[in-house]
C-alpha atoms as a PDB file:
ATOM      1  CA  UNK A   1     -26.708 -10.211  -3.849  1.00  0.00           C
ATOM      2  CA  UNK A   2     -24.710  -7.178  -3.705  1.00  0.00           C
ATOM      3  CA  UNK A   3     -24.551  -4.883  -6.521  1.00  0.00           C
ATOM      4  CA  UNK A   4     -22.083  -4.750  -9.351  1.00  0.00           C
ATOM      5  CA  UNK A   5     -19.339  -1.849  -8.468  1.00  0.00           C
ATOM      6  CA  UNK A   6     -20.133   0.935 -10.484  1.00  0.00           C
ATOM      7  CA  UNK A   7     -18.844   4.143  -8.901  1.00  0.00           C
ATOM      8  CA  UNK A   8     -21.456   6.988 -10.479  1.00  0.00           C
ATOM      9  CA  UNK A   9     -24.364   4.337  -9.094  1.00  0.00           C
ATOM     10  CA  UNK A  10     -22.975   4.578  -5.896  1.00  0.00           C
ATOM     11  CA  UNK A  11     -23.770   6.838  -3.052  1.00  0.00           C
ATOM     12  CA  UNK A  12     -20.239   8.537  -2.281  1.00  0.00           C
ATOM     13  CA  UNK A  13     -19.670  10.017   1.517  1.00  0.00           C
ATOM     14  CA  UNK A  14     -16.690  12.695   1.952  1.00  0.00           C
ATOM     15  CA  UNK A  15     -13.675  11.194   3.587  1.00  0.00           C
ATOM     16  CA  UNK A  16     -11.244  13.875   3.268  1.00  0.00           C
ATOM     17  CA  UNK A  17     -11.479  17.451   1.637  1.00  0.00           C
ATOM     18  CA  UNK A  18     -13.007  17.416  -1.915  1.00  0.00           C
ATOM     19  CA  UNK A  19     -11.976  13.051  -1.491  1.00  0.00           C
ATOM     20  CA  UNK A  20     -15.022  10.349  -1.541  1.00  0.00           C
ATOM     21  CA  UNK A  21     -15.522   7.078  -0.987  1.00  0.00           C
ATOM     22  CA  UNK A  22     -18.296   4.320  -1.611  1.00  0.00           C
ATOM     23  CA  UNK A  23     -18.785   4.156   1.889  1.00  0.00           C
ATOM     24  CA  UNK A  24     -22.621   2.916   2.408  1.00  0.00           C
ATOM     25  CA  UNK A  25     -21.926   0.236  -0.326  1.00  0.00           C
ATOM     26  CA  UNK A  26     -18.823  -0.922   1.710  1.00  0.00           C
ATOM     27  CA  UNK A  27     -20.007  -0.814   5.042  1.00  0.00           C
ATOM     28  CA  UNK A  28     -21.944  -3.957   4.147  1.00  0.00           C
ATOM     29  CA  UNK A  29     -19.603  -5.996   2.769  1.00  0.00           C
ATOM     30  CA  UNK A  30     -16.678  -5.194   4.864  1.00  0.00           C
ATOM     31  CA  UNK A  31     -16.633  -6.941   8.504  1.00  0.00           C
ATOM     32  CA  UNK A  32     -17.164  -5.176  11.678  1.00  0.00           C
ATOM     33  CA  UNK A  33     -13.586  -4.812  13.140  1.00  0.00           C
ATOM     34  CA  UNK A  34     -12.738  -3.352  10.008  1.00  0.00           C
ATOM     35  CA  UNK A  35     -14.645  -0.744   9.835  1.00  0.00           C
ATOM     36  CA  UNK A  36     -12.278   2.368  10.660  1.00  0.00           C
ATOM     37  CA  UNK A  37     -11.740   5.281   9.188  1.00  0.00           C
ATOM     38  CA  UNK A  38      -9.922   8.264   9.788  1.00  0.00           C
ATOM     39  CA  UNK A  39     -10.890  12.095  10.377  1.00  0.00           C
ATOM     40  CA  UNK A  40     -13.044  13.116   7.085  1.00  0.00           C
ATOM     41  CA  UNK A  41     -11.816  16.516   7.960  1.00  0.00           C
ATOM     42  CA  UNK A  42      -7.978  16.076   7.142  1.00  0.00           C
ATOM     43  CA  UNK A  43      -6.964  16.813   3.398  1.00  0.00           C
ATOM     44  CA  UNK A  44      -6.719  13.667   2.494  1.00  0.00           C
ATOM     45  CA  UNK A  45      -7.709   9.974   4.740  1.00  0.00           C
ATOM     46  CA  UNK A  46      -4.121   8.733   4.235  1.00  0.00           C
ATOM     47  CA  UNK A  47      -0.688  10.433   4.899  1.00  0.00           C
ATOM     48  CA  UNK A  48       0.998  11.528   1.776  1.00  0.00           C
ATOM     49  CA  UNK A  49       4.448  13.376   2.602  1.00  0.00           C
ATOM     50  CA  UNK A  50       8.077  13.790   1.016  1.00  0.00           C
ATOM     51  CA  UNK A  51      10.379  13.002   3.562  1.00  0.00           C
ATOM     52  CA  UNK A  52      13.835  14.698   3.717  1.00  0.00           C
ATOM     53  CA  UNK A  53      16.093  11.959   4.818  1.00  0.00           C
ATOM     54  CA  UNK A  54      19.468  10.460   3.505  1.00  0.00           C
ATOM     55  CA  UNK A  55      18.355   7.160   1.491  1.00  0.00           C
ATOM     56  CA  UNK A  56      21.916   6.423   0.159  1.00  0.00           C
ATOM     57  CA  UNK A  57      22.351   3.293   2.060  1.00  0.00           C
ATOM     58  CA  UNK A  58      19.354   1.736   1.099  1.00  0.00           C
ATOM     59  CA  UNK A  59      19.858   2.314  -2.249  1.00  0.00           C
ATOM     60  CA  UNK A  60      23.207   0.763  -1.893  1.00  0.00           C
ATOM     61  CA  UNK A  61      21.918  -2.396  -0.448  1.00  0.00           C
ATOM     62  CA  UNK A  62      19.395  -2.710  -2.664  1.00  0.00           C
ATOM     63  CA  UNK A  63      21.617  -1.805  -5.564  1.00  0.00           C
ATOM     64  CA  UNK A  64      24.199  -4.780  -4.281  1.00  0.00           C
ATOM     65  CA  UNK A  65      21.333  -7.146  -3.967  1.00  0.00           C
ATOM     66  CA  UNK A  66      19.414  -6.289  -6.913  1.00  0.00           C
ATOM     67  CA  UNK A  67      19.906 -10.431  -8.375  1.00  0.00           C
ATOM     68  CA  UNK A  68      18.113 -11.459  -5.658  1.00  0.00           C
ATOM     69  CA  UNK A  69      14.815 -10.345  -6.508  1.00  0.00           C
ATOM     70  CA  UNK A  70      14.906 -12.365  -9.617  1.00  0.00           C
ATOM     71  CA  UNK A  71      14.348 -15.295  -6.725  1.00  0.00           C
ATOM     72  CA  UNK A  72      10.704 -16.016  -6.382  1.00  0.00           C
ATOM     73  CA  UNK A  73       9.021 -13.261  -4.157  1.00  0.00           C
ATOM     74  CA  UNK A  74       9.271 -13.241  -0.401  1.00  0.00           C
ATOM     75  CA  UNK A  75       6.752 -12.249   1.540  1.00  0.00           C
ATOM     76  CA  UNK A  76       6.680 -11.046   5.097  1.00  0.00           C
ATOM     77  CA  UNK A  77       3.148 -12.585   6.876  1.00  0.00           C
ATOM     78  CA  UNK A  78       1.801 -12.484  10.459  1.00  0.00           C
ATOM     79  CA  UNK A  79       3.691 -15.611  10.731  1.00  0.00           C
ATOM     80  CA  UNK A  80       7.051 -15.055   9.554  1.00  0.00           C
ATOM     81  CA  UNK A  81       8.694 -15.176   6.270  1.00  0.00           C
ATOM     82  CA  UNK A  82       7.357 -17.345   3.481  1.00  0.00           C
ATOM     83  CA  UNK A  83       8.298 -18.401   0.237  1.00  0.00           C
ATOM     84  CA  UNK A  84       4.542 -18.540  -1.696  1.00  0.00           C
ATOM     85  CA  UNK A  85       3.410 -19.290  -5.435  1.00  0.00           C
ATOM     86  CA  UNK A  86       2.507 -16.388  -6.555  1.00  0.00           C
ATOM     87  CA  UNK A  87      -0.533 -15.690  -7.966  1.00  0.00           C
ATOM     88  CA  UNK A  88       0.580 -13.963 -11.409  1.00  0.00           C
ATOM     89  CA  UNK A  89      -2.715 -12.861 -12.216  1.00  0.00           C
ATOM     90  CA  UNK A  90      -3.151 -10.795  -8.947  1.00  0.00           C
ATOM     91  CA  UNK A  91       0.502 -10.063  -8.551  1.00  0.00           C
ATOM     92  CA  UNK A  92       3.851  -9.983 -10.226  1.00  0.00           C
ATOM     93  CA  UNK A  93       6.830  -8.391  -8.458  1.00  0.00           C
ATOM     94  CA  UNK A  94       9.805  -9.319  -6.876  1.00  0.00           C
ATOM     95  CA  UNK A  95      11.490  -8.800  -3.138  1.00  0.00           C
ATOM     96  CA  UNK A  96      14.558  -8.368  -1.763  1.00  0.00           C
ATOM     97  CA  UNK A  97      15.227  -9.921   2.365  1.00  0.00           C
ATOM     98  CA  UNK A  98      16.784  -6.581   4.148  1.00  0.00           C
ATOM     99  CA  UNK A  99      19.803  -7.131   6.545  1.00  0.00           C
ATOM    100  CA  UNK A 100      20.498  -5.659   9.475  1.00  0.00           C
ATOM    101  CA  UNK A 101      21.891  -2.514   8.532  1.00  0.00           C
ATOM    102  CA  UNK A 102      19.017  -1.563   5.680  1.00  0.00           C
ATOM    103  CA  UNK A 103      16.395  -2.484   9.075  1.00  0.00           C
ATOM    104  CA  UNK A 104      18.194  -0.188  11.380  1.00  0.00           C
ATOM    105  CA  UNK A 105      18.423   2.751   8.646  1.00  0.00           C
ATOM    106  CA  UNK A 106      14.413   2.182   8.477  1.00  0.00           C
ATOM    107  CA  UNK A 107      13.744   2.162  11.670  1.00  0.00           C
ATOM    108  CA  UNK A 108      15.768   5.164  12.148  1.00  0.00           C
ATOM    109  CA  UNK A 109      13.379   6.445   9.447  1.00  0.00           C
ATOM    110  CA  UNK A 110      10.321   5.333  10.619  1.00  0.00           C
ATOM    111  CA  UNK A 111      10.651   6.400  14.288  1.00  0.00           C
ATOM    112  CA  UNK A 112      10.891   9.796  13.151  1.00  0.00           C
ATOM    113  CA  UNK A 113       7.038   9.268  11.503  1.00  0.00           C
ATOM    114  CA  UNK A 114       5.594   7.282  14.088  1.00  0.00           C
ATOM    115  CA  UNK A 115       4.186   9.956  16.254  1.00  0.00           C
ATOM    116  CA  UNK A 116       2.676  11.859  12.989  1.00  0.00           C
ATOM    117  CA  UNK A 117       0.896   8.543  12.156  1.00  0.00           C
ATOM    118  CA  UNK A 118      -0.216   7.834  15.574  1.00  0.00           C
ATOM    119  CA  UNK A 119      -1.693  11.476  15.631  1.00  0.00           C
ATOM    120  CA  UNK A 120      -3.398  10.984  12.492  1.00  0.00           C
ATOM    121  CA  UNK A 121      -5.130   7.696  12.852  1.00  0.00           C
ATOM    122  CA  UNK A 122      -5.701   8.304  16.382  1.00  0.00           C
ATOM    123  CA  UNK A 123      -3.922   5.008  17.224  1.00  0.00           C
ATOM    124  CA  UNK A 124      -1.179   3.289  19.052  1.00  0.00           C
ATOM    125  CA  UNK A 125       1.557   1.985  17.070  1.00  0.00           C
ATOM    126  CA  UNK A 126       2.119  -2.229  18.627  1.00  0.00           C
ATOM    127  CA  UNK A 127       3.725  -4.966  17.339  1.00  0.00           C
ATOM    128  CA  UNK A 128       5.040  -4.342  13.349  1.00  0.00           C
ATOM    129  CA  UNK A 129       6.626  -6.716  10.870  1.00  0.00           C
ATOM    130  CA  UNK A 130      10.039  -6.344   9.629  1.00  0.00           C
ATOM    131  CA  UNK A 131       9.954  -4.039   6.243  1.00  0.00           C
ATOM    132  CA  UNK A 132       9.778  -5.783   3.227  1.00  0.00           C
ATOM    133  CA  UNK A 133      11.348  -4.311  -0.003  1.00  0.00           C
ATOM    134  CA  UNK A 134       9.032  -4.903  -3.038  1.00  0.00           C
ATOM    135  CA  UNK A 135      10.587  -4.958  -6.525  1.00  0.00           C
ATOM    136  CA  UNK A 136       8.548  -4.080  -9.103  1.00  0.00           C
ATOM    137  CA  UNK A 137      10.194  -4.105 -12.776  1.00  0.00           C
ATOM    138  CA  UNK A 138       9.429  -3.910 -16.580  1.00  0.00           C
ATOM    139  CA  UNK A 139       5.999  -5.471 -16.564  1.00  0.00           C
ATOM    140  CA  UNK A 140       5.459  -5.798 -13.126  1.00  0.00           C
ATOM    141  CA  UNK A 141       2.174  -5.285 -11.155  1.00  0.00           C
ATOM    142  CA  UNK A 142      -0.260  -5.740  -8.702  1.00  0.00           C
ATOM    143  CA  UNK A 143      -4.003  -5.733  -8.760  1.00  0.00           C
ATOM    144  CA  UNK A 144      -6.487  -4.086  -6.452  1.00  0.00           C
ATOM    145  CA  UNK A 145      -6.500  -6.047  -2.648  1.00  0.00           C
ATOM    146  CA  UNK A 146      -6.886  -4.935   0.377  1.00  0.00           C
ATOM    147  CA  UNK A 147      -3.732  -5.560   3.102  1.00  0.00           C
ATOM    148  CA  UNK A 148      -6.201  -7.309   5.712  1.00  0.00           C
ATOM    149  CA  UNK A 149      -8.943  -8.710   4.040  1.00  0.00           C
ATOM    150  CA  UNK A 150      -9.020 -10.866   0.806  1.00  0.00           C
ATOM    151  CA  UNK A 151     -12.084 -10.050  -1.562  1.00  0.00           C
ATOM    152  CA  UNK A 152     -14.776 -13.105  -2.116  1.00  0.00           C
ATOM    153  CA  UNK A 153     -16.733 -12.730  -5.575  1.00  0.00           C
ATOM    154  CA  UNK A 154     -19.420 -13.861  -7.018  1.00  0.00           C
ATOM    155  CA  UNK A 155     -18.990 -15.532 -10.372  1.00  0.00           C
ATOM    156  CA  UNK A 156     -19.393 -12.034 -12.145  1.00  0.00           C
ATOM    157  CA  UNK A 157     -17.035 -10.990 -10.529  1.00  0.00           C
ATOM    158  CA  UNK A 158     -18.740  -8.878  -8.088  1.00  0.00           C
ATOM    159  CA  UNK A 159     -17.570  -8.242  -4.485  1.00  0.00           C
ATOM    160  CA  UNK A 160     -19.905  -9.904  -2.496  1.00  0.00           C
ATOM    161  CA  UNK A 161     -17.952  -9.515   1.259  1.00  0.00           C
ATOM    162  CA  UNK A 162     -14.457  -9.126   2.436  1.00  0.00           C
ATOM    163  CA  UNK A 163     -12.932 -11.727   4.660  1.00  0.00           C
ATOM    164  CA  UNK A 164     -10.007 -11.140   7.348  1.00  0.00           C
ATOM    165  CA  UNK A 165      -7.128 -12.841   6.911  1.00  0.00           C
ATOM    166  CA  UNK A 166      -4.477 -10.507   8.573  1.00  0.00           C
ATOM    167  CA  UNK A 167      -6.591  -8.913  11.444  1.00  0.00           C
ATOM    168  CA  UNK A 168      -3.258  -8.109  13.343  1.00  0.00           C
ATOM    169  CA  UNK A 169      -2.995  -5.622  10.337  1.00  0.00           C
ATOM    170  CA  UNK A 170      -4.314  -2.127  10.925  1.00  0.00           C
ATOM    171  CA  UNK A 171      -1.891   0.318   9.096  1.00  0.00           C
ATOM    172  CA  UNK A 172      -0.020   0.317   6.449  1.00  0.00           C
ATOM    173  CA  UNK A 173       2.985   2.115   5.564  1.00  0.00           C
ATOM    174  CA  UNK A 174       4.900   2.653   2.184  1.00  0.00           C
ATOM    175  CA  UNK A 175       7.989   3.965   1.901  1.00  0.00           C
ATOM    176  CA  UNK A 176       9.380   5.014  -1.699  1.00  0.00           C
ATOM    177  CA  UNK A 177      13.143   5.144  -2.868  1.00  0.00           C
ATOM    178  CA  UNK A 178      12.975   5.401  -6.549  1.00  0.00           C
ATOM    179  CA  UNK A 179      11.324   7.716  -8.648  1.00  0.00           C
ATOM    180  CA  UNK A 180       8.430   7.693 -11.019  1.00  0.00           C
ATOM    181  CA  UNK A 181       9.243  10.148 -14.298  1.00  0.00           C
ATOM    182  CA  UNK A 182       8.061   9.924 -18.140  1.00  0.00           C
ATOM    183  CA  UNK A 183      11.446   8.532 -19.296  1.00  0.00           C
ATOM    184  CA  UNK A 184      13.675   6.755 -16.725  1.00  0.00           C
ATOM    185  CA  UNK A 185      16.925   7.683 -17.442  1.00  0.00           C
ATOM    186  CA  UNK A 186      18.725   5.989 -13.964  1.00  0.00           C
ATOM    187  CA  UNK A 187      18.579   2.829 -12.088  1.00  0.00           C
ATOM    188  CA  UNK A 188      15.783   4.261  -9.470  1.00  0.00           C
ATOM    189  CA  UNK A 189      13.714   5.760 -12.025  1.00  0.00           C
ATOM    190  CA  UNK A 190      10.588   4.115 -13.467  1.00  0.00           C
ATOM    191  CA  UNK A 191       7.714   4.940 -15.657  1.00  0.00           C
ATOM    192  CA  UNK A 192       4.232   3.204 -14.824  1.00  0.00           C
ATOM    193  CA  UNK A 193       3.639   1.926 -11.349  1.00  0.00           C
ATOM    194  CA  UNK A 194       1.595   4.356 -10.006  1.00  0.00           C
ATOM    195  CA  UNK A 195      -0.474   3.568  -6.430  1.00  0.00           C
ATOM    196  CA  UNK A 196      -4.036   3.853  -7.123  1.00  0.00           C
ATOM    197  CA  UNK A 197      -6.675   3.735  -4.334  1.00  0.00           C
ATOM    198  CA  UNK A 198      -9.569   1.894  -5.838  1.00  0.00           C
ATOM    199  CA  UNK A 199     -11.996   2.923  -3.748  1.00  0.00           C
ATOM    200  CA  UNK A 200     -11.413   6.562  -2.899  1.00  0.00           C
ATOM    201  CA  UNK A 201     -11.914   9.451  -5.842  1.00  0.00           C
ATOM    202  CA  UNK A 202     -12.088  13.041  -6.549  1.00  0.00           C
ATOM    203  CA  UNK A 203     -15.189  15.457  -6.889  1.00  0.00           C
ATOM    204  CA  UNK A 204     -14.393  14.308 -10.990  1.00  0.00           C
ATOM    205  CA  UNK A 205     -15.317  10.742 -10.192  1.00  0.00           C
ATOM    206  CA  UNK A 206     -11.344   9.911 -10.787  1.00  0.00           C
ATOM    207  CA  UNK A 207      -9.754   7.377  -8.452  1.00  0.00           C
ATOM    208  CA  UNK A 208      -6.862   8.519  -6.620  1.00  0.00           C
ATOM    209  CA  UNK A 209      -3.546   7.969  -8.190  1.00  0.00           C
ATOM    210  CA  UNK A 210       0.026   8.784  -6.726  1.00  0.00           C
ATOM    211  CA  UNK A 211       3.158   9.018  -8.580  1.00  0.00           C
ATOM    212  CA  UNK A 212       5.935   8.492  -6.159  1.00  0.00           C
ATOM    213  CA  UNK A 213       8.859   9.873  -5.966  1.00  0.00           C
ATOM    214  CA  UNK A 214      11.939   8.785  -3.825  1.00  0.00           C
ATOM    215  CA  UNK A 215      11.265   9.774  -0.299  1.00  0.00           C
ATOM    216  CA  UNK A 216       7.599   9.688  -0.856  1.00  0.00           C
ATOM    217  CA  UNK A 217       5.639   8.346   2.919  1.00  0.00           C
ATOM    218  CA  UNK A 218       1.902   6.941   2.572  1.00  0.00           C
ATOM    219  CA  UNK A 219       0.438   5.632   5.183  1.00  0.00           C
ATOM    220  CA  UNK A 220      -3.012   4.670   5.407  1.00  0.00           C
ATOM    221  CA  UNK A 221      -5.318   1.927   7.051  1.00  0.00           C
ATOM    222  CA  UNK A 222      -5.023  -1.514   6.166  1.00  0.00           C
ATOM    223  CA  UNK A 223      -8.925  -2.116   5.910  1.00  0.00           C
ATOM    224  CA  UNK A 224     -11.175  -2.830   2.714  1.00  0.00           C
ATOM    225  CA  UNK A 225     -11.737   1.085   2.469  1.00  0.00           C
ATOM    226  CA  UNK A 226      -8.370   1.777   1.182  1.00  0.00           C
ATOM    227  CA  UNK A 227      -8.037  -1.421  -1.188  1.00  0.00           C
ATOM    228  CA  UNK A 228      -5.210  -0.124  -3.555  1.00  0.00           C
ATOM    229  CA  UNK A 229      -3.793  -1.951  -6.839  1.00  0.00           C
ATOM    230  CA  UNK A 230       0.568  -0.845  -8.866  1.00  0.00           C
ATOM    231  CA  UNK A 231      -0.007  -0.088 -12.241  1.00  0.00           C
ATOM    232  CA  UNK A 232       1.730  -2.008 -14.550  1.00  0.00           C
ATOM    233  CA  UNK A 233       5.737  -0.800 -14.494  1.00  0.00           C
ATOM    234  CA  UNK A 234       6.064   0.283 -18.222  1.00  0.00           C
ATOM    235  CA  UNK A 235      10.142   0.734 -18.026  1.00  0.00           C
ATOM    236  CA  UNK A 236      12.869   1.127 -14.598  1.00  0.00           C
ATOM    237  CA  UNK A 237      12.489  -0.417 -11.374  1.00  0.00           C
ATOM    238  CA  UNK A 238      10.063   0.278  -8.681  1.00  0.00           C
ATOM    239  CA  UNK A 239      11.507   0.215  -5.419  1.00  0.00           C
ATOM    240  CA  UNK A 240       9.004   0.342  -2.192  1.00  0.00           C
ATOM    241  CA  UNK A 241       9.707  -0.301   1.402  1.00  0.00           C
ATOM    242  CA  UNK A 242       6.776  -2.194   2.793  1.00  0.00           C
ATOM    243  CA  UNK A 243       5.226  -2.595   6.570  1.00  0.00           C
ATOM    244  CA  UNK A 244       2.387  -3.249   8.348  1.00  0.00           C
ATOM    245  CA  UNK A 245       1.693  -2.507  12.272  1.00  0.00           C
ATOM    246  CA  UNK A 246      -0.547  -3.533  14.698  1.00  0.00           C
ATOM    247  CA  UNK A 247      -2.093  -0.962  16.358  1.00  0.00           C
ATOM    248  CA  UNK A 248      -4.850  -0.140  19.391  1.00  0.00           C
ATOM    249  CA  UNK A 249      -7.537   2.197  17.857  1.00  0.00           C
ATOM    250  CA  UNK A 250      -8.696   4.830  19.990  1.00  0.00           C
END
């Protein structure tokens, strides 16, 4: 039976400078294919930029379509578009379908990242799913799961192995348009709600947290390695543009 996860029991390898990760615990609990990782000699394993780039119009949309996320969420699969029952003790947000104008501002956006992201995970970009804006408001959150694997427990609660369930998933990108401050004060601000990387810490033992701000980029790999949970959105609205690619690792 695998161990409970406690962190400072835990055998840490470097991933990125001065960032570690419980890699010897995960490597046996996280399947084969998964297990990828990316240069331990960048700064960090994940892309974490602020892009300068003219977000009016998808602010817009989402502005003019804010009712609709009080819909049950939508969520883009392998598969298509579903309508599931959420799980509210894993997750509780809210999503908004894009049209075709906010998808061809994206894309504009994205294409001007992919080669960066290609370059860093040493991969070629394939097939991706249409973005999916994630709504996140007073309350809102999402607990720690990885984008291609689901966790299976044991009835303490321990991770005992991951299981694929989106293999066609190998990176993940996350693009921000509203803005994470102490006191929101406007419509794309929000306090709470940061992105925390479960499994990846500091030389302090401290689990990496991000605060985004509008224009914020992260893009990291799908796999078990970079599980990730929202903290709970104390006031505002969150705002995230979600995607995930298939890609041929090199």
């Amino acid at each position: 039976m695998t161990a409970p996860f406690n962190i400072k029991k835990l055998e840490l390898t470097q991933v990125g400078n001065n960032i570690f990760c419980p890699k010897h615990w995960l490597d046996t609990i996280v399947p084969e294919s998964m297990k990828i990782l990316p240069n331990p000699y960048y700064e960090t394993p994940f892309i974490y930029e602020n892009i300068d780039f003219d977000f009016s119009g998808m602010k817009s949309f989402i502005k003019n379509h804010e009712d609709e996320s009080k819909k049950i969420g939508i969520i883009s699969t392998d598969d298509g578009v579903v309508l599931p029952k959420k799980n509210t003790q894993i997750r509780n947000t809210y999503s908004i379908i894009p049209n075709e104008t906010f998808i061809k501002e994206y894309n504009r956006f994205f294409e001007s990242q992919r080669n960066k992201i290609e370059e860093f995970f040493n991969v070629s970009l394939m097939q991706s799913i249409e973005p999916q804006i994630l709504i996140y408001k007073d309350g809102c959150f999402y607990k720690r799961h990885s984008d291609n694997c689901s966790e299976i427990v044991d009835l303490d609660k321990n991770i005992i192995e991951f299981n694929p369930v989106a293999p066609a998933r190998i990176i993940t990108t996350v693009l921000f348009i509203t803005t994470n401050v102490k006191e929101p004060s406007d419509e794309f601000e929000f306090s709470g709600g940061e992105l925390v990387f479960d499994f990846l810490f500091d030389d302090k033992f401290r689990k990496l947290s991000i605060k985004p701000k509008e224009g914020d980029f992260v893009s990291f790999l799908s796999n078990p390695y970079f599980s990730h949970s929202v903290k709970k959105i104390k006031k505002g609205m969150r705002v995230s543009v979600v995607q995930w690619h298939n890609a041929i690792v090199h």
